[in-house]
Protein backbone atom coordinates (compact mmCIF):
# COMPACT_ATOMS: atom_id res chain seq x y z
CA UNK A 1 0.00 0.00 0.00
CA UNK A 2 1.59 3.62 -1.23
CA UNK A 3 0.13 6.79 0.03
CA UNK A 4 0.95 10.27 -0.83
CA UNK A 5 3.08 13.27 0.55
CA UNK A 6 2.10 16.93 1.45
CA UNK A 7 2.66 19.74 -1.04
CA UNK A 8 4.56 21.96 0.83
CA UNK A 9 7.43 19.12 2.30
CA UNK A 10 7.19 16.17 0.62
CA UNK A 11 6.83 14.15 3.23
CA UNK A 12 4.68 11.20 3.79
CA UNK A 13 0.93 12.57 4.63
CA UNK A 14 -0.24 11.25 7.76
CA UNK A 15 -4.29 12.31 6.55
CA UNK A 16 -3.75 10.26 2.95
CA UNK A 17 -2.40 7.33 5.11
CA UNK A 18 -4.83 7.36 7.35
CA UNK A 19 -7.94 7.24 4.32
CA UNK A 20 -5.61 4.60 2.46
CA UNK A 21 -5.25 2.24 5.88
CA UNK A 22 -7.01 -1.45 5.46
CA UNK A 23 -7.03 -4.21 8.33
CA UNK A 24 -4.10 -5.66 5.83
CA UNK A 25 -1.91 -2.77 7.28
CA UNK A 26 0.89 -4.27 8.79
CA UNK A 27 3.30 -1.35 9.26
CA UNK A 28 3.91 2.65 8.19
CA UNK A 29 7.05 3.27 6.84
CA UNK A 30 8.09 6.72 7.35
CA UNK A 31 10.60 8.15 5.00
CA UNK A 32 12.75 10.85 6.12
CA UNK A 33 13.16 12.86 2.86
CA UNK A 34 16.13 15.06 1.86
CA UNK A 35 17.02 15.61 5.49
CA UNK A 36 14.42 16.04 7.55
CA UNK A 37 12.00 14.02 9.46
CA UNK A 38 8.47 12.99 8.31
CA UNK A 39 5.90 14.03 10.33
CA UNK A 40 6.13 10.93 13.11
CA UNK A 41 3.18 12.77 15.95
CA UNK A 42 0.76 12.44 13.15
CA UNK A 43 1.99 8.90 12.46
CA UNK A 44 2.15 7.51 15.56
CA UNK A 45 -1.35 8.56 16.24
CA UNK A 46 -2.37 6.14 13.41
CA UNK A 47 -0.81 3.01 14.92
CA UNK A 48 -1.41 3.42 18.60
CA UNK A 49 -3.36 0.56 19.55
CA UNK A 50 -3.65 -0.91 16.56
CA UNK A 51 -1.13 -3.54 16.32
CA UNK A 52 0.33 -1.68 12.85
CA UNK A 53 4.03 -0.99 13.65
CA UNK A 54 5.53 2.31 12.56
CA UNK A 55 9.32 2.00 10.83
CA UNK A 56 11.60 4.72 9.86
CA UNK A 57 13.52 4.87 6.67
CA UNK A 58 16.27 7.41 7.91
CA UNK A 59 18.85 7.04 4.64
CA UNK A 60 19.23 10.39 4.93
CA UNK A 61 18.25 11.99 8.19
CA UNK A 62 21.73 11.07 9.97
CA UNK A 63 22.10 13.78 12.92
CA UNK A 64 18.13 15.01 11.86
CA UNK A 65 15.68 15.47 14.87
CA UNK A 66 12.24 16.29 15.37
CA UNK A 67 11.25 17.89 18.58
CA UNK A 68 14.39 16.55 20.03
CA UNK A 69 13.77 13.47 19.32
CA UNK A 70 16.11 11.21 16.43
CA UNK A 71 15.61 8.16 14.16
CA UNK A 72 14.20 5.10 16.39
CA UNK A 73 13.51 6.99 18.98
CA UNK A 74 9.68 7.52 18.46
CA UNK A 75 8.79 3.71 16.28
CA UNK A 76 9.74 0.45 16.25
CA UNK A 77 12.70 0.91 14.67
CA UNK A 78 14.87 3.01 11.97
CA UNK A 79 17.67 2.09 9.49
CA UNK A 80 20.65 4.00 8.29
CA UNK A 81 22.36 3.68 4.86
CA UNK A 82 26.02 4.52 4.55
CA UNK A 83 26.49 4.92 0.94
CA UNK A 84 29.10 7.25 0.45
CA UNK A 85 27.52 9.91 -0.81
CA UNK A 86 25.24 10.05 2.78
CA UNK A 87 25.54 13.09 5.48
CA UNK A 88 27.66 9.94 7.11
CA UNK A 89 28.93 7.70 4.55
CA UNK A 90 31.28 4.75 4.35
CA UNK A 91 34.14 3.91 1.66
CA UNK A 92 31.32 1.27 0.57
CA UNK A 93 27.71 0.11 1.07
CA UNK A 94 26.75 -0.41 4.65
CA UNK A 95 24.04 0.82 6.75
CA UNK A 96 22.49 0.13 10.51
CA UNK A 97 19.30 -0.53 12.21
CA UNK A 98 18.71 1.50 15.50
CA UNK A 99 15.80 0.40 17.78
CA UNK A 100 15.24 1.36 21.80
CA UNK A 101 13.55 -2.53 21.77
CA UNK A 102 16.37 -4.93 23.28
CA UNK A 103 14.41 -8.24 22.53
CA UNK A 104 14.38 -6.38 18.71
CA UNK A 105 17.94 -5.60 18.75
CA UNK A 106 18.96 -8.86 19.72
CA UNK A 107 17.23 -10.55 17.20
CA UNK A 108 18.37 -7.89 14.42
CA UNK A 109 22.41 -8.85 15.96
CA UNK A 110 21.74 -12.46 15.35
CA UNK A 111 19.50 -11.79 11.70
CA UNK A 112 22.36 -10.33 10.64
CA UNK A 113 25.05 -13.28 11.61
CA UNK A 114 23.37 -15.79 9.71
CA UNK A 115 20.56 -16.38 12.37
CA UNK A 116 22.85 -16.71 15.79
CA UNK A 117 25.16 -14.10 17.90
CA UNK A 118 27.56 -17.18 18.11
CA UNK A 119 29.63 -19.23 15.69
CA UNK A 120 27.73 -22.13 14.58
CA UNK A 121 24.46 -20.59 16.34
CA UNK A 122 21.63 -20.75 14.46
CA UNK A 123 18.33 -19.68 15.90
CA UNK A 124 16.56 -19.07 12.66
CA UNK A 125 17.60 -18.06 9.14
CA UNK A 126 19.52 -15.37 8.57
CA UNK A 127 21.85 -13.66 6.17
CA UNK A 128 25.66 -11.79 6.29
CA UNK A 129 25.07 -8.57 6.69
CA UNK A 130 27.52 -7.76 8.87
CA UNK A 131 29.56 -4.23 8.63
CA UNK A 132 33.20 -4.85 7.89
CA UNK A 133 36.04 -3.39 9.69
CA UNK A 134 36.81 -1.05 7.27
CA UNK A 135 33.90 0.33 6.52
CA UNK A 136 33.34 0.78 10.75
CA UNK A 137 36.87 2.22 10.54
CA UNK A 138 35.85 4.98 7.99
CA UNK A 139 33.05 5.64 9.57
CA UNK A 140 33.95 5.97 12.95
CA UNK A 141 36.54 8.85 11.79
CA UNK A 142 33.80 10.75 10.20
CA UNK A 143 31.14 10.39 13.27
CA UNK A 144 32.90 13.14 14.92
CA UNK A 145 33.12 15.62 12.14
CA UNK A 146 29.16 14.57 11.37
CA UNK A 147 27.58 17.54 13.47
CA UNK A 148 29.91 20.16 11.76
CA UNK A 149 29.55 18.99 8.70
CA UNK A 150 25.66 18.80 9.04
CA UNK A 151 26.12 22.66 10.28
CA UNK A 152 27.99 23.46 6.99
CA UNK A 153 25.45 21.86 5.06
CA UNK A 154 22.61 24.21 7.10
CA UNK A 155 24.76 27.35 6.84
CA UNK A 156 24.66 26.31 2.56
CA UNK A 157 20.76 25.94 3.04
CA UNK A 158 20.51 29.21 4.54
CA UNK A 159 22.93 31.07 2.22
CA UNK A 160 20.62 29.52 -0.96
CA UNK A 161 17.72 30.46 0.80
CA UNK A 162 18.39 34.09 0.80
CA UNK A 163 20.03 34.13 -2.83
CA UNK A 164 16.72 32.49 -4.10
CA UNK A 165 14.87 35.09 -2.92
CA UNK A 166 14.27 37.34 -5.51
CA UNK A 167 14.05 34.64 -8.10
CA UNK A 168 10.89 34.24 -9.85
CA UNK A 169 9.76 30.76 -9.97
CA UNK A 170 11.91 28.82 -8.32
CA UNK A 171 9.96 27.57 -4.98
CA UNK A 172 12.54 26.75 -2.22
CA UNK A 173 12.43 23.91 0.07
CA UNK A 174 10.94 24.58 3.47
CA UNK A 175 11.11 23.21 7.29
CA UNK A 176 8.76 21.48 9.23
CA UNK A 177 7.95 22.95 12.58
CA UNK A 178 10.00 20.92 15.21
CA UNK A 179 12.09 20.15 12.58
CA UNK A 180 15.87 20.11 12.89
CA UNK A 181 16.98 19.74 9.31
CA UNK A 182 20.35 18.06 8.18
CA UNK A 183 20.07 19.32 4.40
CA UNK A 184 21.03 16.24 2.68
CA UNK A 185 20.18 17.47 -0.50
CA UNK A 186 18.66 21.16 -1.05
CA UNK A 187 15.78 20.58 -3.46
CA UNK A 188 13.57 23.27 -4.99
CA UNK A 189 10.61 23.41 -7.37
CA UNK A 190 10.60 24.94 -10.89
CA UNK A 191 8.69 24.94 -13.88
CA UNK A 192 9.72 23.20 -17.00
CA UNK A 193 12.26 20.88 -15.04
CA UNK A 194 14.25 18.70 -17.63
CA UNK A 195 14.87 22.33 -19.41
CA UNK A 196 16.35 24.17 -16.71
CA UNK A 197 18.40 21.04 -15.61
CA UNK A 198 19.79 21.12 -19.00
CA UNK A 199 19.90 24.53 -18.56
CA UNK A 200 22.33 24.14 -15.63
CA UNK A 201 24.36 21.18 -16.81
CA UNK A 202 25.62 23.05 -19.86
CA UNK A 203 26.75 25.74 -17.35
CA UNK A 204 28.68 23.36 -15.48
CA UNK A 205 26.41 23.16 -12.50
CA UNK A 206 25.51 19.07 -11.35
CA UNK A 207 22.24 19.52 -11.04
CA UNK A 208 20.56 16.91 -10.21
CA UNK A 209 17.16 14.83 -9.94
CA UNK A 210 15.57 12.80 -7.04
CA UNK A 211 13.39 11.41 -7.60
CA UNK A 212 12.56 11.56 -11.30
CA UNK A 213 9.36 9.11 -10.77
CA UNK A 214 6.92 8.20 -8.25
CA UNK A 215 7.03 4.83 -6.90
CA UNK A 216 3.90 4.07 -8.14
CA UNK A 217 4.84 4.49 -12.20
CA UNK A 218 8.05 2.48 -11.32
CA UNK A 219 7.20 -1.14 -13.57
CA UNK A 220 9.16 -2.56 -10.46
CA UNK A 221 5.50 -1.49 -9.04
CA UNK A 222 3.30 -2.17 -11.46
CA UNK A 223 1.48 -5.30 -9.93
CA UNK A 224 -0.08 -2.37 -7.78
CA UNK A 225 -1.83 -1.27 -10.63
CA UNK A 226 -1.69 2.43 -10.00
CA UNK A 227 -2.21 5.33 -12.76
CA UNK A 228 -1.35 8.45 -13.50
CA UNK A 229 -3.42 10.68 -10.76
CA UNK A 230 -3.32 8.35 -8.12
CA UNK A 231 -0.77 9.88 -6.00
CA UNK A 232 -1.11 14.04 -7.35
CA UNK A 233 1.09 14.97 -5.13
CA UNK A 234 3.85 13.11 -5.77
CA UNK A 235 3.12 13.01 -9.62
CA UNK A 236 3.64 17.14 -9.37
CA UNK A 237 7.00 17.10 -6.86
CA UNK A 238 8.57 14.43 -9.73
CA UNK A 239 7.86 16.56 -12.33
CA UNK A 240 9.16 20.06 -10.45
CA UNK A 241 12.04 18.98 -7.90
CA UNK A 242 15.41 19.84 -8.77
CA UNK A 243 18.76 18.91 -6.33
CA UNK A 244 20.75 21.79 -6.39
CA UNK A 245 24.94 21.58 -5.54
CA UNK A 246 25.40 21.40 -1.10
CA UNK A 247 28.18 19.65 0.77
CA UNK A 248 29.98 20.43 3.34
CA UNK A 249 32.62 23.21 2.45
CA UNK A 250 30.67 24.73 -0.62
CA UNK A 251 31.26 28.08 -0.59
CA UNK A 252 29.31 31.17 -0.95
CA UNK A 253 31.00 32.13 -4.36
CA UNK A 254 30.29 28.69 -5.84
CA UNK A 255 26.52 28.95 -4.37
CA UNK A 256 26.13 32.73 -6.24
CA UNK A 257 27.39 30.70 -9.57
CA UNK A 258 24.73 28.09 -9.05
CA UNK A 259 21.37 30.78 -8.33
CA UNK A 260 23.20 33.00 -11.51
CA UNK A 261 22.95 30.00 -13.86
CA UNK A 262 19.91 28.45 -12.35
CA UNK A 263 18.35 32.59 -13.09
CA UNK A 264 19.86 32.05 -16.96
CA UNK A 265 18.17 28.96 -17.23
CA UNK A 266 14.70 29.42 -16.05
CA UNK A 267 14.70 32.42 -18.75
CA UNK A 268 15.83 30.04 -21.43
């Protein structure tokens, strides 16, 4: 079951879940989107005392909070990726499950040790999916630099905020209240997309796209049997959203060159 976002952050939309629930519903998966955290009050609300459990998909909320409050801390669980390219990322693919359950973390140790938390222990099936050393080595040496870095990246969202001020058409991204945002990626909304992305490209700025289709026009999806208008929301963000340059360390003068070009090519 797929339900739709909000128009204003693109997160998951607690009211469309709530009209798109069936006694099939087994669990909410929240996705943190971009950087910031979904909207987990409303959320929560939906599965107390239901028996549906309420996950977290926090790929790229590491260091995000909302209300205080991180990834795990308010559901049954959340998971981590540490792709490279992540707020924390590893030399390689890796990613973690946090949980405040003990009886879920246990379980999760030994899922992920082919089924036991001892050699030749085998409680049920499992799988490798253990982190290696040297992807725990990397990633321990940029755990301490995370919270500057996810300042940097903040200080870049503000600094685009303000040159994208004055420029007509381009919608910028905005914060939920409560919200601590970690700016994974600074996304705004234009008109005629795929134009001004060229637009951008040929000026040297990596632009970039994400996501350039809903889940539910994905043929990895199409058992669902969605169409076109089934999810408006999310049909419009696809067709609007564009990922402009922020990392850690971007600078002000590179930011200018990206609003100048991104002007040039919404007049193209």
């Amino acid at each position: 079951m797929l339900a739709d976002v909000d128009d204003v952050f693109g997160l998951l939309d607690p009211e469309d879940v709530k009209h798109r629930m069936t006694q099939s519903t087994k669990a909410i998966i929240a996705v943190h989107l971009y950087g910031q955290m979904a909207p987990m009050h409303g959320l929560r609300e939906l599965t107390t005392g239901t028996g549906v459990v309420l996950l977290e998909d926090a790929a790229q909320a590491h260091g995000a909070t909302q209300d205080s409050c991180g990834p795990g801390t308010m559901s049954g669980a959340a998971t981590y990726s540490f792709y490279p390219s992540k707020n924390l990322g590893a030399y390689g693919d890796g990613g973690a499950v946090v949980t405040t359950s003990a009886d879920l973390a246990a379980r999760l140790r030994a899922l992920r040790n082919y089924g036991g938390e001892s050699r030749n222990e085998h409680w049920e099936l499992g799988f490798n999916s253990r982190l290696d050393t040297l992807q725990a080595h990397v990633l321990l040496a940029k755990l301490r630099h995370l919270a500057e870095w996810n300042q940097q990246r903040s200080r870049a969202a503000k600094a685009y905020d303000e040159l994208l001020a004055d420029v007509p058409g381009a919608r910028r991204p905005e914060v939920a209240l409560g919200n601590d945002h970690v700016w994974h990626l600074y996304v705004v909304r234009v008109p005629d997309r795929d134009t001004v992305l060229r637009g951008l490209i040929d000026r040297g700025v990596g632009g970039g796209i994400h996501y350039p289709s809903p889940i539910h026009m994905i043929p990895a999806f199409s058992f669902l049997k969605h169409t076109l208008g089934d999810f408006p929301v999310s049909e419009r963000l696809a067709a609007e959203i564009l990922s402009l340059p922020l990392f850690p360390g971007i600078t002000i003068e590179e930011q200018r060159y990206v609003v100048a070009s991104l002007r040039e090519a919404m007049r193209i």
